[in-house]
C-alpha atoms as a PDB file:
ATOM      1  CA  UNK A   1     -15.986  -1.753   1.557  1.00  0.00           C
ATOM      2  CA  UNK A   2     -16.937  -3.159  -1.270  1.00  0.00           C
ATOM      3  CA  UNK A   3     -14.227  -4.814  -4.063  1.00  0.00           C
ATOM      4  CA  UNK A   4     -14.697  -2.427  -6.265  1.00  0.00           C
ATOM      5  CA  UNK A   5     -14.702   0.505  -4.034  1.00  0.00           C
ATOM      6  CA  UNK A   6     -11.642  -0.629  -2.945  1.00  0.00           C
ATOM      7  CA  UNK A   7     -10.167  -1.106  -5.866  1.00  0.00           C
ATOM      8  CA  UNK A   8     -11.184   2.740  -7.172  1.00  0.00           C
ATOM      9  CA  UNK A   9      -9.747   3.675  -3.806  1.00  0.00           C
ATOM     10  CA  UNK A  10      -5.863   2.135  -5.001  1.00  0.00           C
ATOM     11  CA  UNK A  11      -6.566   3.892  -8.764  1.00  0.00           C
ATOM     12  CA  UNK A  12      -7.156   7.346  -6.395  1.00  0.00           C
ATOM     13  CA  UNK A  13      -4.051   6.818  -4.577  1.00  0.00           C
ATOM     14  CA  UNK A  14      -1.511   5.465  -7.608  1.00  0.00           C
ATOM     15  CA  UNK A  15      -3.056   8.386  -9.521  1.00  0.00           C
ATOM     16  CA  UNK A  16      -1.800  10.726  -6.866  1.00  0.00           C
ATOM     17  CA  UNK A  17       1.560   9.310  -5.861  1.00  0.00           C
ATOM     18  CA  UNK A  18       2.065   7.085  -8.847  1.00  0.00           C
ATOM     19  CA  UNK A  19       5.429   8.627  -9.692  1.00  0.00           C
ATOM     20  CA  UNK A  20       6.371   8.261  -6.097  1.00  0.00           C
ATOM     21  CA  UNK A  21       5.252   4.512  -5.805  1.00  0.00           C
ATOM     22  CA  UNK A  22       7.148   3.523  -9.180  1.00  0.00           C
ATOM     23  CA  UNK A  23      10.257   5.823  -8.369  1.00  0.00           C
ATOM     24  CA  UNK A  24      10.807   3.550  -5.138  1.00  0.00           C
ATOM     25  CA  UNK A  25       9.531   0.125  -6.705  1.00  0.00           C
ATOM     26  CA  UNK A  26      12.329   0.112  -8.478  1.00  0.00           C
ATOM     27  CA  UNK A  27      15.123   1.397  -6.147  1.00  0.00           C
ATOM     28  CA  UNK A  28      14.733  -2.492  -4.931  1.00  0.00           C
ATOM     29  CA  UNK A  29      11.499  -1.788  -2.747  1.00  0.00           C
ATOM     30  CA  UNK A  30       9.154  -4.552  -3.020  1.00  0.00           C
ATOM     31  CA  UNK A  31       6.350  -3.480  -0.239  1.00  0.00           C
ATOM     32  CA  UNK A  32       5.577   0.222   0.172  1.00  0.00           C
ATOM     33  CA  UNK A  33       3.152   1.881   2.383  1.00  0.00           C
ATOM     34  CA  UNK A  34       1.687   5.237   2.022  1.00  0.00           C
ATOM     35  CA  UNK A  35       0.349   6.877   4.943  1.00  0.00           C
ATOM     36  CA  UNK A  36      -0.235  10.915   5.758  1.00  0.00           C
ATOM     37  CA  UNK A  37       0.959  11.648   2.022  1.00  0.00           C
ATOM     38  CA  UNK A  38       4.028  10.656   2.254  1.00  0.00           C
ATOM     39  CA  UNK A  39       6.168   7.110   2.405  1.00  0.00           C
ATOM     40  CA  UNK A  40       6.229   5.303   6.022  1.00  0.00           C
ATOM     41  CA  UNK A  41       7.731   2.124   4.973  1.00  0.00           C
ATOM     42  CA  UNK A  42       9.730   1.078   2.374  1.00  0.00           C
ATOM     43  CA  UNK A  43      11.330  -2.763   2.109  1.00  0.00           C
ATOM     44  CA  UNK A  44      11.789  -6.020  -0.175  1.00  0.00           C
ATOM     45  CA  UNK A  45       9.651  -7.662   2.481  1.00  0.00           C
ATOM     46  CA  UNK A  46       5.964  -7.847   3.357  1.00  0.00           C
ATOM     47  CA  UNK A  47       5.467  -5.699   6.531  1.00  0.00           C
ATOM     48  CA  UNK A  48       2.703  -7.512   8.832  1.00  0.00           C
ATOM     49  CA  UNK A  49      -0.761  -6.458   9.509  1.00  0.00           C
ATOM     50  CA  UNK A  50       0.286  -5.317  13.257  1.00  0.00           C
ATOM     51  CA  UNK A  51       3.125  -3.448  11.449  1.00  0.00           C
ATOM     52  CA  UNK A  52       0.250  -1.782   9.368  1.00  0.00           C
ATOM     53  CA  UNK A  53      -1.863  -0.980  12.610  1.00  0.00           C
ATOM     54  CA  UNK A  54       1.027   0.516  14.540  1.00  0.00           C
ATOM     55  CA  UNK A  55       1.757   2.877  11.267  1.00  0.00           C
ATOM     56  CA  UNK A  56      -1.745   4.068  11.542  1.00  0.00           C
ATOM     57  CA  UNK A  57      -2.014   4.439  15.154  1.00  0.00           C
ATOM     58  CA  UNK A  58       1.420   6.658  15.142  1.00  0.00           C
ATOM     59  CA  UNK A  59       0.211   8.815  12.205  1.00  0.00           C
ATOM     60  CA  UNK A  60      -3.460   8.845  13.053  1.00  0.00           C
ATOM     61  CA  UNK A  61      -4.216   7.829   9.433  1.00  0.00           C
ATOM     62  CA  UNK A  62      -5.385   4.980   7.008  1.00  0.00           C
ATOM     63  CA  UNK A  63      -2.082   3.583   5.272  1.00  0.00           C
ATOM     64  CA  UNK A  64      -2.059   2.089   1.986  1.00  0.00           C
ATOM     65  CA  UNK A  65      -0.067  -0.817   1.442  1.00  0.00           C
ATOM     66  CA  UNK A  66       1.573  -1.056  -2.214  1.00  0.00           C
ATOM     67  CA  UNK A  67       3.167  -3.840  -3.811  1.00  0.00           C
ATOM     68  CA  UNK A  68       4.798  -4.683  -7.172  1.00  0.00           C
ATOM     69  CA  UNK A  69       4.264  -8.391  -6.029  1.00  0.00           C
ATOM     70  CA  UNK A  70       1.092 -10.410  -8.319  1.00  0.00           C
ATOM     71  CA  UNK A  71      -1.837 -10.955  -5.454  1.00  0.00           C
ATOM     72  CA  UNK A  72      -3.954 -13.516  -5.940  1.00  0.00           C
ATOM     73  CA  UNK A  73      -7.307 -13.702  -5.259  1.00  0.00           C
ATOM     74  CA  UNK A  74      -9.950 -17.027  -4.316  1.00  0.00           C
ATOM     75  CA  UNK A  75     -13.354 -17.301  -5.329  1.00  0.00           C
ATOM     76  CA  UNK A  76     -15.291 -17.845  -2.190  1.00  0.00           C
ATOM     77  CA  UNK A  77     -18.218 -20.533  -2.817  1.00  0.00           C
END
């Protein structure tokens, strides 16, 4: 997937659940995850990448991981 797929991708989802995603960002959450339309993981720390796998292999979905937190990217050369 492309960066900029990806990125429409998170614009699809925080259109959808936006209201959801900022309601809980700021009852302290710092990481969410979205997964089978609904919140799977709420906490003020970064869940791991296994975390992530084991959400999606118990709900048979892709999960979204949302953060409030600035990412930032490198420039690969």
């Amino acid at each position: 997937m492309t960066h900029r797929q990806l990125s429409e991708l998170y614009d699809r989802v925080l259109e959808e659940y936006g209201s959801v995603v900022k309601r809980r960002l700021k009852g302290g959450s710092r990481f969410l995850v979205l997964c089978d339309r609904r919140v799977v993981f709420s906490s003020d720390r970064e869940i791991s990448d296994e975390e992530v796998r084991e959400l999606e292999r118990k709900y048979g979905k892709v999960c979204y991981v949302i953060t409030e937190d600035l990412i930032e990217e490198s420039v690969i050369r």
